[in-house]
PDB file of N, CA and C in Angstrom:
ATOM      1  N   UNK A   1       0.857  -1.169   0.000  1.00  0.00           N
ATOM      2  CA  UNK A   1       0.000   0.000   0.000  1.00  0.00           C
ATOM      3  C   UNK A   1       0.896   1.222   0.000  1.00  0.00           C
ATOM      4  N   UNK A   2       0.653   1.786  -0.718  1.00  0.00           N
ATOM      5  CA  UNK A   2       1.465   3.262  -1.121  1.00  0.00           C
ATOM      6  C   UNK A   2       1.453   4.221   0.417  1.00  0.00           C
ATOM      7  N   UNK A   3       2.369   5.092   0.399  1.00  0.00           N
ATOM      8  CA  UNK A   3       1.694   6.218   1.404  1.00  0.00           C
ATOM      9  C   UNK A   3       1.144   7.207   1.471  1.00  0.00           C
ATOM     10  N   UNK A   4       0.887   7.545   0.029  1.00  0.00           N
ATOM     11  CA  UNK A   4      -0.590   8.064   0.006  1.00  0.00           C
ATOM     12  C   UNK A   4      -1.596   7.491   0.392  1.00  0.00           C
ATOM     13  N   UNK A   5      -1.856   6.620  -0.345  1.00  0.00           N
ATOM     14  CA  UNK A   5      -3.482   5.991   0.092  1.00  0.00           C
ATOM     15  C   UNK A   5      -3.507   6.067   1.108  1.00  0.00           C
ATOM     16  N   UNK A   6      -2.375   5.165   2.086  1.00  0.00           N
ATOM     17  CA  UNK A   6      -2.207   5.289   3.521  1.00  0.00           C
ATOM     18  C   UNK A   6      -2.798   6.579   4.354  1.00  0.00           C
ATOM     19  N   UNK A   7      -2.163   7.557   3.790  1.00  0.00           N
ATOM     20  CA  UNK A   7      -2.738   9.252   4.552  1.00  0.00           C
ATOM     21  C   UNK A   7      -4.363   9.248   4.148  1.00  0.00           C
ATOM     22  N   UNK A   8      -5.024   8.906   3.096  1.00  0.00           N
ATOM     23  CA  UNK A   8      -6.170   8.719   2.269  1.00  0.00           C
ATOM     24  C   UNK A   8      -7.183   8.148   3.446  1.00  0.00           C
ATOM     25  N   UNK A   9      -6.654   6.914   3.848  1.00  0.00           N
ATOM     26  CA  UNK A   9      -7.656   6.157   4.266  1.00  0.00           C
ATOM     27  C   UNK A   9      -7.408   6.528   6.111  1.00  0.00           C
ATOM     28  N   UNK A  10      -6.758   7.353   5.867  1.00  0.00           N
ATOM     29  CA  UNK A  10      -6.585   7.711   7.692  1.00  0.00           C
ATOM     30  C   UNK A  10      -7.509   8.963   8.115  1.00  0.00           C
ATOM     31  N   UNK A  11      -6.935   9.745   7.008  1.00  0.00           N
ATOM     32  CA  UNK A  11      -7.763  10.864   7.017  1.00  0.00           C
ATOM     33  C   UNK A  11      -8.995  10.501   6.982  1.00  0.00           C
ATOM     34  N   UNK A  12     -10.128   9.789   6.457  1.00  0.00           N
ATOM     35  CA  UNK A  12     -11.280   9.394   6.357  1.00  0.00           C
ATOM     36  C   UNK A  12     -11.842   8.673   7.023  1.00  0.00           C
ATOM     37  N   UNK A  13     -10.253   8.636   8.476  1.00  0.00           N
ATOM     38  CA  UNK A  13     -11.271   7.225   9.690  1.00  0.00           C
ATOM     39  C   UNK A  13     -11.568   6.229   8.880  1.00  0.00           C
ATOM     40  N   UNK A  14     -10.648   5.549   7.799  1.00  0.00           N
ATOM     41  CA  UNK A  14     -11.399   4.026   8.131  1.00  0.00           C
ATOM     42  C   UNK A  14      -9.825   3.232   7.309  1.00  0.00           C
ATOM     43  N   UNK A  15      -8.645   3.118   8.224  1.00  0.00           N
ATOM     44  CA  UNK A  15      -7.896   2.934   7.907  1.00  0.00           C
ATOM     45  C   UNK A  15      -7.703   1.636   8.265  1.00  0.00           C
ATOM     46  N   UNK A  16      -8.614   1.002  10.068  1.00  0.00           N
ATOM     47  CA  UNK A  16      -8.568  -0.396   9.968  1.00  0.00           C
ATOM     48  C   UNK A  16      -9.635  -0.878   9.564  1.00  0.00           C
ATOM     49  N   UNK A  17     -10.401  -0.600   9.023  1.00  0.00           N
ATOM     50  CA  UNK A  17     -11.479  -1.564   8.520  1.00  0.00           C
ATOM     51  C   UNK A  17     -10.516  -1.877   6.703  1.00  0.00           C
ATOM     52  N   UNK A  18      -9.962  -0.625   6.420  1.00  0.00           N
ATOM     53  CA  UNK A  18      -9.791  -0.725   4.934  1.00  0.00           C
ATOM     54  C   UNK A  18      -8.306  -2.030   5.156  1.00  0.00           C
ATOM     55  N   UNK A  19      -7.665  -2.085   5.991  1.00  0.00           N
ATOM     56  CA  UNK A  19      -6.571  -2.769   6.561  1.00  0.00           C
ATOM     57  C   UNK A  19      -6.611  -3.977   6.697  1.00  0.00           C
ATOM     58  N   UNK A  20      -7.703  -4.252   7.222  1.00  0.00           N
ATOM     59  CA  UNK A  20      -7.865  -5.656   7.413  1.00  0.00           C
ATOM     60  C   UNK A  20      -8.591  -6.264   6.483  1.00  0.00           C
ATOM     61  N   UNK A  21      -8.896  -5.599   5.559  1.00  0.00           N
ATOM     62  CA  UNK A  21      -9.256  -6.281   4.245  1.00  0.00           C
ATOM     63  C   UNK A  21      -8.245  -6.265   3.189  1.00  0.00           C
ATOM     64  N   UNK A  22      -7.307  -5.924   3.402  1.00  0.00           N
ATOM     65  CA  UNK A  22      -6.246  -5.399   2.223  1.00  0.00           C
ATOM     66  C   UNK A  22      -5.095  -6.662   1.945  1.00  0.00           C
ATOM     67  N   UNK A  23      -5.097  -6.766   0.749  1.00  0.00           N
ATOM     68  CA  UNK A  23      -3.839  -7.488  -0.041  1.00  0.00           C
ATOM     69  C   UNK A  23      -2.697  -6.580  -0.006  1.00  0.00           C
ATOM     70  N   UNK A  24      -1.562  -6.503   0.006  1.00  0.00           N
ATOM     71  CA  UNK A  24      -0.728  -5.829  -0.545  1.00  0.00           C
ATOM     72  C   UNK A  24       0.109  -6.024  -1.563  1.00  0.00           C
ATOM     73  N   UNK A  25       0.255  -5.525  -2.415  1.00  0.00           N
ATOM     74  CA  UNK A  25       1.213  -5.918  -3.867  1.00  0.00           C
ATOM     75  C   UNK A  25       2.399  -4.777  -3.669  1.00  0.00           C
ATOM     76  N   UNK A  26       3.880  -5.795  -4.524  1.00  0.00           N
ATOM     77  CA  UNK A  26       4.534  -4.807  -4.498  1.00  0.00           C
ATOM     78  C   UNK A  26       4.522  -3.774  -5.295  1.00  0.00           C
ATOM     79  N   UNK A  27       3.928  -2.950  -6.199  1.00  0.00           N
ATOM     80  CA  UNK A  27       3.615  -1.947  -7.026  1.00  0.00           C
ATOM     81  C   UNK A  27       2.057  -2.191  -7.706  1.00  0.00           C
ATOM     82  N   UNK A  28       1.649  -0.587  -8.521  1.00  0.00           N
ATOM     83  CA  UNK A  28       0.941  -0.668  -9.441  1.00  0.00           C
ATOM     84  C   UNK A  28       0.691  -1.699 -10.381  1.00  0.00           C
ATOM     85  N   UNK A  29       1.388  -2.288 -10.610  1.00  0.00           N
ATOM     86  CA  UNK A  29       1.393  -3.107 -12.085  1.00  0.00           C
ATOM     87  C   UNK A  29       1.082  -4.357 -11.104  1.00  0.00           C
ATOM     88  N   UNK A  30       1.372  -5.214 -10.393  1.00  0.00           N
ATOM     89  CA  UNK A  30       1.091  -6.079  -9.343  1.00  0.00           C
ATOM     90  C   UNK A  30      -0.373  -6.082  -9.070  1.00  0.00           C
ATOM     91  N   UNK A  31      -0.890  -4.870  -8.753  1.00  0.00           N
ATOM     92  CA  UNK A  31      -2.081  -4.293  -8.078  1.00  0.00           C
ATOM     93  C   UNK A  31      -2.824  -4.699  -8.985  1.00  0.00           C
ATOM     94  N   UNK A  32      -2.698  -4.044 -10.970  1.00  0.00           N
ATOM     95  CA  UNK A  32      -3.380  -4.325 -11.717  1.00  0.00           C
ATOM     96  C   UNK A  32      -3.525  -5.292 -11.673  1.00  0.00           C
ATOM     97  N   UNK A  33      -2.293  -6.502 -11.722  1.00  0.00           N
ATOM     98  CA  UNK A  33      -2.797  -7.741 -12.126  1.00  0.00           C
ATOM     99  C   UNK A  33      -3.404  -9.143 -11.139  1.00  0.00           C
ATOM    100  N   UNK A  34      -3.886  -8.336  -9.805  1.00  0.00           N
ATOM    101  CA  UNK A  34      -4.757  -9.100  -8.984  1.00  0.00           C
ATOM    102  C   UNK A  34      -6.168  -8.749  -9.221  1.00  0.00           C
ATOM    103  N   UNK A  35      -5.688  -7.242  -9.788  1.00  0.00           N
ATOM    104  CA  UNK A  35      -7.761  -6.615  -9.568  1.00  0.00           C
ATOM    105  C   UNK A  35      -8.388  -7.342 -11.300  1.00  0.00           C
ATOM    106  N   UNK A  36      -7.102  -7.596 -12.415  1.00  0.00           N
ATOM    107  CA  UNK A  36      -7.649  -7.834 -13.507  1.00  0.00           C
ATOM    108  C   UNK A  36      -7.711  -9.612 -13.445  1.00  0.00           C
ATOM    109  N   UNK A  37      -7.150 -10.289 -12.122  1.00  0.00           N
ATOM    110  CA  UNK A  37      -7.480 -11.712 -12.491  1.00  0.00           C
ATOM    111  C   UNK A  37      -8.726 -11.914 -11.644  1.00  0.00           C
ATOM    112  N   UNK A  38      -9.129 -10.980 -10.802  1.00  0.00           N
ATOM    113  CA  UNK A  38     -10.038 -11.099 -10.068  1.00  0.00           C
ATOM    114  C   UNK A  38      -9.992 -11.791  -8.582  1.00  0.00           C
ATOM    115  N   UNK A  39      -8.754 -11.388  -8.207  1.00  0.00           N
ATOM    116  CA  UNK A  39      -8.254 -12.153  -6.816  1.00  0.00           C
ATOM    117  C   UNK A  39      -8.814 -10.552  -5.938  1.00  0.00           C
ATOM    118  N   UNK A  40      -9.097  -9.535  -6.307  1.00  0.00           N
ATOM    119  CA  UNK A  40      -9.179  -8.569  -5.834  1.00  0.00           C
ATOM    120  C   UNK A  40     -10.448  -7.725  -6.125  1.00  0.00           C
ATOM    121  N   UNK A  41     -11.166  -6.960  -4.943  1.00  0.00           N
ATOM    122  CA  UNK A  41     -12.448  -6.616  -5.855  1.00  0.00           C
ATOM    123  C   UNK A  41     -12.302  -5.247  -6.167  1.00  0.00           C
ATOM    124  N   UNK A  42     -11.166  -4.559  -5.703  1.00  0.00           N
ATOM    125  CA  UNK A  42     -10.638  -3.350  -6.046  1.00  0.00           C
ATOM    126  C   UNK A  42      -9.176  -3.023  -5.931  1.00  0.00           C
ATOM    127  N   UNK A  43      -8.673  -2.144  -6.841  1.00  0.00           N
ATOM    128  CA  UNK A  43      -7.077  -1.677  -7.114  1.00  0.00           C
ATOM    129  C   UNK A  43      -6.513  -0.527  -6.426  1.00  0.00           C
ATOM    130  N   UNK A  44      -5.996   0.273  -6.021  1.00  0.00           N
ATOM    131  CA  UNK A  44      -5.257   1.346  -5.964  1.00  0.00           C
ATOM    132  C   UNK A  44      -3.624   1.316  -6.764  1.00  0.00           C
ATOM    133  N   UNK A  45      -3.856   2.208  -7.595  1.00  0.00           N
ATOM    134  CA  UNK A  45      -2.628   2.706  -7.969  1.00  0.00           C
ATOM    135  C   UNK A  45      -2.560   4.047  -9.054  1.00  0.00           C
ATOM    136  N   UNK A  46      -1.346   4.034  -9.730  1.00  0.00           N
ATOM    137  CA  UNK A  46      -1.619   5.600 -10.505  1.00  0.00           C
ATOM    138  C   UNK A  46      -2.314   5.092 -11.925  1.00  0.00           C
ATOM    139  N   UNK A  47      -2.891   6.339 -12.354  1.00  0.00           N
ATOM    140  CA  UNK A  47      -4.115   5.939 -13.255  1.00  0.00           C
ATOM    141  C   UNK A  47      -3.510   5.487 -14.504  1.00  0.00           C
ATOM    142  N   UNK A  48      -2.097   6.119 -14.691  1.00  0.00           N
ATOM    143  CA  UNK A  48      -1.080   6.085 -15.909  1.00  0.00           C
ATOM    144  C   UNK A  48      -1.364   4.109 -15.584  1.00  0.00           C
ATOM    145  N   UNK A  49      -0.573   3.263 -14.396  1.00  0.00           N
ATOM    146  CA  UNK A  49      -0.407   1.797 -14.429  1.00  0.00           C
ATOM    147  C   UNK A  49      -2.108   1.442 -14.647  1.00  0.00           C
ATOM    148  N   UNK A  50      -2.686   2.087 -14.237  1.00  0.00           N
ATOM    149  CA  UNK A  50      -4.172   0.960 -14.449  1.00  0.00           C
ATOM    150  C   UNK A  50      -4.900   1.166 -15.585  1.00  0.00           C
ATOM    151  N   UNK A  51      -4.381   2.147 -16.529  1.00  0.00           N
ATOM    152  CA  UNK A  51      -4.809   2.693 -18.002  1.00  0.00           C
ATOM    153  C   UNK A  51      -3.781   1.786 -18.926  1.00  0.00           C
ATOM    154  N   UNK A  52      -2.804   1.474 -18.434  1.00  0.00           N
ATOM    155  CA  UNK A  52      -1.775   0.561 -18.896  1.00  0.00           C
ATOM    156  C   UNK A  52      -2.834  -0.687 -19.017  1.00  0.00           C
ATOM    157  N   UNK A  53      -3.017  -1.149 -18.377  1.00  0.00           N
ATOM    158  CA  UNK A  53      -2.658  -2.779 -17.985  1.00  0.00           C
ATOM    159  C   UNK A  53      -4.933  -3.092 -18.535  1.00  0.00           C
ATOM    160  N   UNK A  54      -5.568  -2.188 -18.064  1.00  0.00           N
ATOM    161  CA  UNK A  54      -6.735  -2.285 -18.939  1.00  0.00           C
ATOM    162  C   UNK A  54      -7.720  -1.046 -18.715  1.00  0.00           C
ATOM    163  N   UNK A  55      -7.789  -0.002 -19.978  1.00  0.00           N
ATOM    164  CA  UNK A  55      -8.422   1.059 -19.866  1.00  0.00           C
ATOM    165  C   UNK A  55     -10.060   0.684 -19.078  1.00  0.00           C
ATOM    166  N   UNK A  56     -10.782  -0.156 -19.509  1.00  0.00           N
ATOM    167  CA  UNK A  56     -11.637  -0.391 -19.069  1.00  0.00           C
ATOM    168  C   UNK A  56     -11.839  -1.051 -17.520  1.00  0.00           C
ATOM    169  N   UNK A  57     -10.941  -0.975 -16.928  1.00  0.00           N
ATOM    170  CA  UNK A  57     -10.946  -0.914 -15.249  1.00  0.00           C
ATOM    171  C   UNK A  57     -10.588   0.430 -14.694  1.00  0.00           C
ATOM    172  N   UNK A  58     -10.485   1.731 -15.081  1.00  0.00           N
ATOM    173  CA  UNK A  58     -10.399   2.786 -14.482  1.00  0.00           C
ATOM    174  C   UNK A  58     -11.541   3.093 -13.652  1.00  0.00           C
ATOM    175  N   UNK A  59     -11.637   3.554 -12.602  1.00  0.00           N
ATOM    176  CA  UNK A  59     -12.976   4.471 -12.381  1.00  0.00           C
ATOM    177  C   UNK A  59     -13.080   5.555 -12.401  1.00  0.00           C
ATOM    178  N   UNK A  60     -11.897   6.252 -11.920  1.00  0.00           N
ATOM    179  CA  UNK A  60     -11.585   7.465 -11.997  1.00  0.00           C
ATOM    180  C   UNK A  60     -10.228   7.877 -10.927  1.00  0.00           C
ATOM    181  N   UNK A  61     -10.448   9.337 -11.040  1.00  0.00           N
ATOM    182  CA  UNK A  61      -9.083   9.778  -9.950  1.00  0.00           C
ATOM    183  C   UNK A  61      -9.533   9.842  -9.166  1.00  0.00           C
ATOM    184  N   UNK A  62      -8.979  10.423  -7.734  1.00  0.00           N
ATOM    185  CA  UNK A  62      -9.725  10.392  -6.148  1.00  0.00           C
ATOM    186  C   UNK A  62      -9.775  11.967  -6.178  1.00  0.00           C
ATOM    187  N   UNK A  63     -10.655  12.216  -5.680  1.00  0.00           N
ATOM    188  CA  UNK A  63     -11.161  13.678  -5.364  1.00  0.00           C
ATOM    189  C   UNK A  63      -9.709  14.782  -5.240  1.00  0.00           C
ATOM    190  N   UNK A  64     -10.033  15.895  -6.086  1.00  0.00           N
ATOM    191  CA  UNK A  64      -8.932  16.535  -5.557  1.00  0.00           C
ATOM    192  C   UNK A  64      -7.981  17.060  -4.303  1.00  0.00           C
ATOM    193  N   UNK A  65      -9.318  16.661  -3.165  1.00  0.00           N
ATOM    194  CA  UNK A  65      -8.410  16.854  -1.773  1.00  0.00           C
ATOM    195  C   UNK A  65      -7.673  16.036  -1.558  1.00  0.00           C
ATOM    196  N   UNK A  66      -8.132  14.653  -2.247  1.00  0.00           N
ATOM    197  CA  UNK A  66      -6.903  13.413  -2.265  1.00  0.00           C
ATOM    198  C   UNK A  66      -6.276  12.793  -2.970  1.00  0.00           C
ATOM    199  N   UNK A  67      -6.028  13.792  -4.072  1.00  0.00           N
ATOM    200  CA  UNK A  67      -5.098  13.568  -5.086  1.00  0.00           C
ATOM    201  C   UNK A  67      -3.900  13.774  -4.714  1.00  0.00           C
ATOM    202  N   UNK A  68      -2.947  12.840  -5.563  1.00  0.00           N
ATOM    203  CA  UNK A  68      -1.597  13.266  -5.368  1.00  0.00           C
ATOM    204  C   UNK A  68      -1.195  13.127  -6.768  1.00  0.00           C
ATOM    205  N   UNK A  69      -0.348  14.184  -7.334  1.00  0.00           N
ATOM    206  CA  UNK A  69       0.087  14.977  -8.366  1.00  0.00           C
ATOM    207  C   UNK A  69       1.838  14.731  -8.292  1.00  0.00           C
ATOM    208  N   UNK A  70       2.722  14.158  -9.238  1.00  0.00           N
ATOM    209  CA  UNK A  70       3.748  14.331  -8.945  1.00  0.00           C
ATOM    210  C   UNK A  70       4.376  15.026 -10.314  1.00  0.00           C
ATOM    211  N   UNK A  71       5.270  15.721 -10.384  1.00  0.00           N
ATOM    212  CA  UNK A  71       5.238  16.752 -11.295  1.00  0.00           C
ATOM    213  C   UNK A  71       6.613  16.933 -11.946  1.00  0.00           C
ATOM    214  N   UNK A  72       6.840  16.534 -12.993  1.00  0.00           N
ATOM    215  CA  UNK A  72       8.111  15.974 -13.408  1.00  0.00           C
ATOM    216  C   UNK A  72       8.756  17.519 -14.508  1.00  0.00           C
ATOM    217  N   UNK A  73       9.818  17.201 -14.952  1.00  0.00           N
ATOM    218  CA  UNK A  73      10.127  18.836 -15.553  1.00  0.00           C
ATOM    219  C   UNK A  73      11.525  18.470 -16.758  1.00  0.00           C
ATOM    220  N   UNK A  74      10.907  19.212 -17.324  1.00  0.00           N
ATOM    221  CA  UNK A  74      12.230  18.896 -18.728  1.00  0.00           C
ATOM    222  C   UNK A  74      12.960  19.925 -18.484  1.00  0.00           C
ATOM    223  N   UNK A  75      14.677  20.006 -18.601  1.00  0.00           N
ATOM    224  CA  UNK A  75      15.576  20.501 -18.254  1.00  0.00           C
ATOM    225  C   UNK A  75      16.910  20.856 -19.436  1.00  0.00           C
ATOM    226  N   UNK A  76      16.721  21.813 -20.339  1.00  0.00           N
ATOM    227  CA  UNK A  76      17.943  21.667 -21.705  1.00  0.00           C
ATOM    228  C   UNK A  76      18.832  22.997 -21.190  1.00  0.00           C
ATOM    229  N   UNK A  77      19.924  22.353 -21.910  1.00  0.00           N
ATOM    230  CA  UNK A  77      20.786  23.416 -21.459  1.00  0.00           C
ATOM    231  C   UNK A  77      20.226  25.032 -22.523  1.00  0.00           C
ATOM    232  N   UNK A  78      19.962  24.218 -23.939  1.00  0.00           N
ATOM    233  CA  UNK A  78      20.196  25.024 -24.975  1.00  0.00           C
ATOM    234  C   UNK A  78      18.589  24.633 -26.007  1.00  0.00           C
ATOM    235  N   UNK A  79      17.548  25.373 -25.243  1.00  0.00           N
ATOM    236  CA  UNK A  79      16.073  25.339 -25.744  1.00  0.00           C
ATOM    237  C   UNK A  79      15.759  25.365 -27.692  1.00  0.00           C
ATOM    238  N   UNK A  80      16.908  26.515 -27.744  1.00  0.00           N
ATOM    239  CA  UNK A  80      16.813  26.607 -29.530  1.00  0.00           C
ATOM    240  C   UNK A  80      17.715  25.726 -30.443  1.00  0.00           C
ATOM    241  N   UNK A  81      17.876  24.194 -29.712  1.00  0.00           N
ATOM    242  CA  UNK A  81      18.092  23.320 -30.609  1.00  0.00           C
ATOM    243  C   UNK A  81      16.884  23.182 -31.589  1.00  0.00           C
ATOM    244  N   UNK A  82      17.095  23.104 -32.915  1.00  0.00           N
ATOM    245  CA  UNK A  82      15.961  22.693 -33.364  1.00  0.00           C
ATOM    246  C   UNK A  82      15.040  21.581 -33.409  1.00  0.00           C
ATOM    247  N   UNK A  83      15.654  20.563 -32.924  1.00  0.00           N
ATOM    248  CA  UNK A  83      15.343  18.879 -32.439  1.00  0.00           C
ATOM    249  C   UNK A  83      14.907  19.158 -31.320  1.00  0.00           C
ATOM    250  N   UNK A  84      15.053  20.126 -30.361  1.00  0.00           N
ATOM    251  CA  UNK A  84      14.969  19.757 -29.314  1.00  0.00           C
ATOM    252  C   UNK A  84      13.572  20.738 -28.960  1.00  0.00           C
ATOM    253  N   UNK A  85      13.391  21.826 -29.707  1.00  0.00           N
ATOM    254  CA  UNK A  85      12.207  22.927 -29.969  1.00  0.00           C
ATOM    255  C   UNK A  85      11.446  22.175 -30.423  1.00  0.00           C
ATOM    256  N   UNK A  86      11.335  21.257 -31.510  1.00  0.00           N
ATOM    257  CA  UNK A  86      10.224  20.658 -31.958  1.00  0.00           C
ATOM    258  C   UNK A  86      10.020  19.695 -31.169  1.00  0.00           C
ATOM    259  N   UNK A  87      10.471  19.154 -30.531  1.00  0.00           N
ATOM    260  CA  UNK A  87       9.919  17.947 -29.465  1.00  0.00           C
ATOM    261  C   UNK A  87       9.113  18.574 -28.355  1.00  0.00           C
ATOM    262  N   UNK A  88      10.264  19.552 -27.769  1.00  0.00           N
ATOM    263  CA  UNK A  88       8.576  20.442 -26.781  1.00  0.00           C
ATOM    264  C   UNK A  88       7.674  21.234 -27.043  1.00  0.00           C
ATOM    265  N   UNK A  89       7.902  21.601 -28.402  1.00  0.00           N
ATOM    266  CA  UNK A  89       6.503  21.900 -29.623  1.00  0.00           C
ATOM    267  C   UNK A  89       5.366  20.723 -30.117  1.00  0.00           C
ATOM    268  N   UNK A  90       5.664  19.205 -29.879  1.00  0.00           N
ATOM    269  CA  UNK A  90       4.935  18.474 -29.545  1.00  0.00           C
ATOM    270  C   UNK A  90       4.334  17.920 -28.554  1.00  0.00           C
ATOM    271  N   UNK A  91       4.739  17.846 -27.474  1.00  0.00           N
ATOM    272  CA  UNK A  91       4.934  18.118 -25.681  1.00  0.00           C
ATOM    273  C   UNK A  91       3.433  18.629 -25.450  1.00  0.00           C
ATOM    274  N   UNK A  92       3.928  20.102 -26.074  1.00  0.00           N
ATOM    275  CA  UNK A  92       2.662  21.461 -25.651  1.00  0.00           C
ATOM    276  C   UNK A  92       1.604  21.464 -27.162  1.00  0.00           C
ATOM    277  N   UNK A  93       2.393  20.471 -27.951  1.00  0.00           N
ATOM    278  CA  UNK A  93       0.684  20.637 -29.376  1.00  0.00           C
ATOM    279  C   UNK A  93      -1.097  20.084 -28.499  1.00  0.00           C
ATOM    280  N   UNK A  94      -1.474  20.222 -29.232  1.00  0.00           N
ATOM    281  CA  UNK A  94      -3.309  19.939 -28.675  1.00  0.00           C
ATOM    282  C   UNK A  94      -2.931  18.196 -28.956  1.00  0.00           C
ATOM    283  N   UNK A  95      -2.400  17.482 -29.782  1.00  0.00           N
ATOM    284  CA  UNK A  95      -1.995  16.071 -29.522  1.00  0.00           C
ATOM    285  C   UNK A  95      -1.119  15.858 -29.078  1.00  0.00           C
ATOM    286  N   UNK A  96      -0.507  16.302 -28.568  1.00  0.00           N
ATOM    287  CA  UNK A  96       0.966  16.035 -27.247  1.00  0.00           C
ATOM    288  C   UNK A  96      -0.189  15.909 -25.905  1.00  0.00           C
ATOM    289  N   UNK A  97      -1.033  16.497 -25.846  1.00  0.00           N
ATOM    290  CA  UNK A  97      -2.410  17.005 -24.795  1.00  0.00           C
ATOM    291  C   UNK A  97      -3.602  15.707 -24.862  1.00  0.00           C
ATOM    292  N   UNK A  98      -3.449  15.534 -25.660  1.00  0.00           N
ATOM    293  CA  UNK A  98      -4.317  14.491 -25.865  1.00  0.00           C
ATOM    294  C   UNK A  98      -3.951  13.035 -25.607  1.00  0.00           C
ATOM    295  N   UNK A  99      -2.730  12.890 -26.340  1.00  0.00           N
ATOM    296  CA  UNK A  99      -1.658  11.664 -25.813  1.00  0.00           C
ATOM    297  C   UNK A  99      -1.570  11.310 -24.217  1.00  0.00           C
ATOM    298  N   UNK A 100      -1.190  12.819 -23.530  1.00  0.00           N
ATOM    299  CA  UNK A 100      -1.335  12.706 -22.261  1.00  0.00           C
ATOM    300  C   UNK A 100      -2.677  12.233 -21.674  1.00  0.00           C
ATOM    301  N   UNK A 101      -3.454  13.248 -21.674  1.00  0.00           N
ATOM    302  CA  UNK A 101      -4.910  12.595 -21.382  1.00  0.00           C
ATOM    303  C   UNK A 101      -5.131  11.289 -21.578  1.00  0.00           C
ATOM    304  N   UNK A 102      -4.766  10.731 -22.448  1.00  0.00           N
ATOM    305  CA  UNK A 102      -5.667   9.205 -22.660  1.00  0.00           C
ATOM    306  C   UNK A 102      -4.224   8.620 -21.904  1.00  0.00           C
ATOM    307  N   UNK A 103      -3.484   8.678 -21.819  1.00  0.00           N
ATOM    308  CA  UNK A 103      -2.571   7.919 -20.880  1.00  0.00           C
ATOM    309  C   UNK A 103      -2.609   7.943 -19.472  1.00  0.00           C
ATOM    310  N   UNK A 104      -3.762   8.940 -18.948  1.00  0.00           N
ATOM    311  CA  UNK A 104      -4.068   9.194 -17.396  1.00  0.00           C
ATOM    312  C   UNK A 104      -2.777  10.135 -16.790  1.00  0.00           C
ATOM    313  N   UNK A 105      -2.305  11.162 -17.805  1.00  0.00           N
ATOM    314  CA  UNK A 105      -1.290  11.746 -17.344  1.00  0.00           C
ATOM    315  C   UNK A 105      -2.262  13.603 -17.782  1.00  0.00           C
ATOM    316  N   UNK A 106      -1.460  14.696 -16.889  1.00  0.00           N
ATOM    317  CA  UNK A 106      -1.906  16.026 -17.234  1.00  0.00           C
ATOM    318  C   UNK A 106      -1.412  16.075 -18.680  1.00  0.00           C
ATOM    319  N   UNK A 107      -1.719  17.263 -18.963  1.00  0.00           N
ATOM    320  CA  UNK A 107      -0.634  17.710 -20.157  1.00  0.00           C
ATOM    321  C   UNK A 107       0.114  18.407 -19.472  1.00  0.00           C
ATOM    322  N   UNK A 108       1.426  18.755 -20.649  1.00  0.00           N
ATOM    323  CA  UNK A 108       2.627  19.566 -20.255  1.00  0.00           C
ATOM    324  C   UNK A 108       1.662  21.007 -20.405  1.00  0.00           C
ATOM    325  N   UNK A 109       2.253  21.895 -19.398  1.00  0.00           N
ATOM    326  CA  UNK A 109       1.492  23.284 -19.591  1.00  0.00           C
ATOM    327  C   UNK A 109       2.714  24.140 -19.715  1.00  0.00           C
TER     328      UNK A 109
END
């Protein structure tokens, strides 16, 4: 169990009831593949691994008070490469945006 969820299910008072029902896997991809053989009647993990492994088991994200967002960042020394302009000109296109979206990721902003 991640330590988010962990803070998730504490904050909401019901951390031993959710506890003593709980499997633990070592990651997302693990997680998927108990909730998709059906050893499990529900998953936690990031939406990117459970959009992976079968779009049609998503339910959704967890409310924004209990979301967790981790926020990654591209770093060039020298932006006006031209290889390197057109790649974060695809990044930030409306299908660089879209790519993201259906992968359960933000877009780059």
């Amino acid at each position: 169990m991640g330590r988010h969820f962990q803070q998730v299910i504490k904050k909401l008072g019901i951390e031993d009831q959710v506890l003593k029902k709980s499997i633990l896997a070592s990651d997302g991809v693990e997680t998927m593949k108990l909730v998709l053989a059906k050893k499990v009647e529900i998953g936690i993990a990031q939406m990117s691994e459970v959009i992976q492994a079968d779009r049609s088991a998503l339910v959704g994200p967890f409310p924004p008070e209990y979301e967790l967002a981790t926020r990654y960042s591209l770093y060039c020394k020298n932006r006006d490469q031209d290889k390197l302009a057109s790649f974060i000109g695809l990044l930030q296109s409306p299908f660089g945006n879209q790519v993201f979206r259906s992968s359960g990721l933000r877009p780059v902003q």
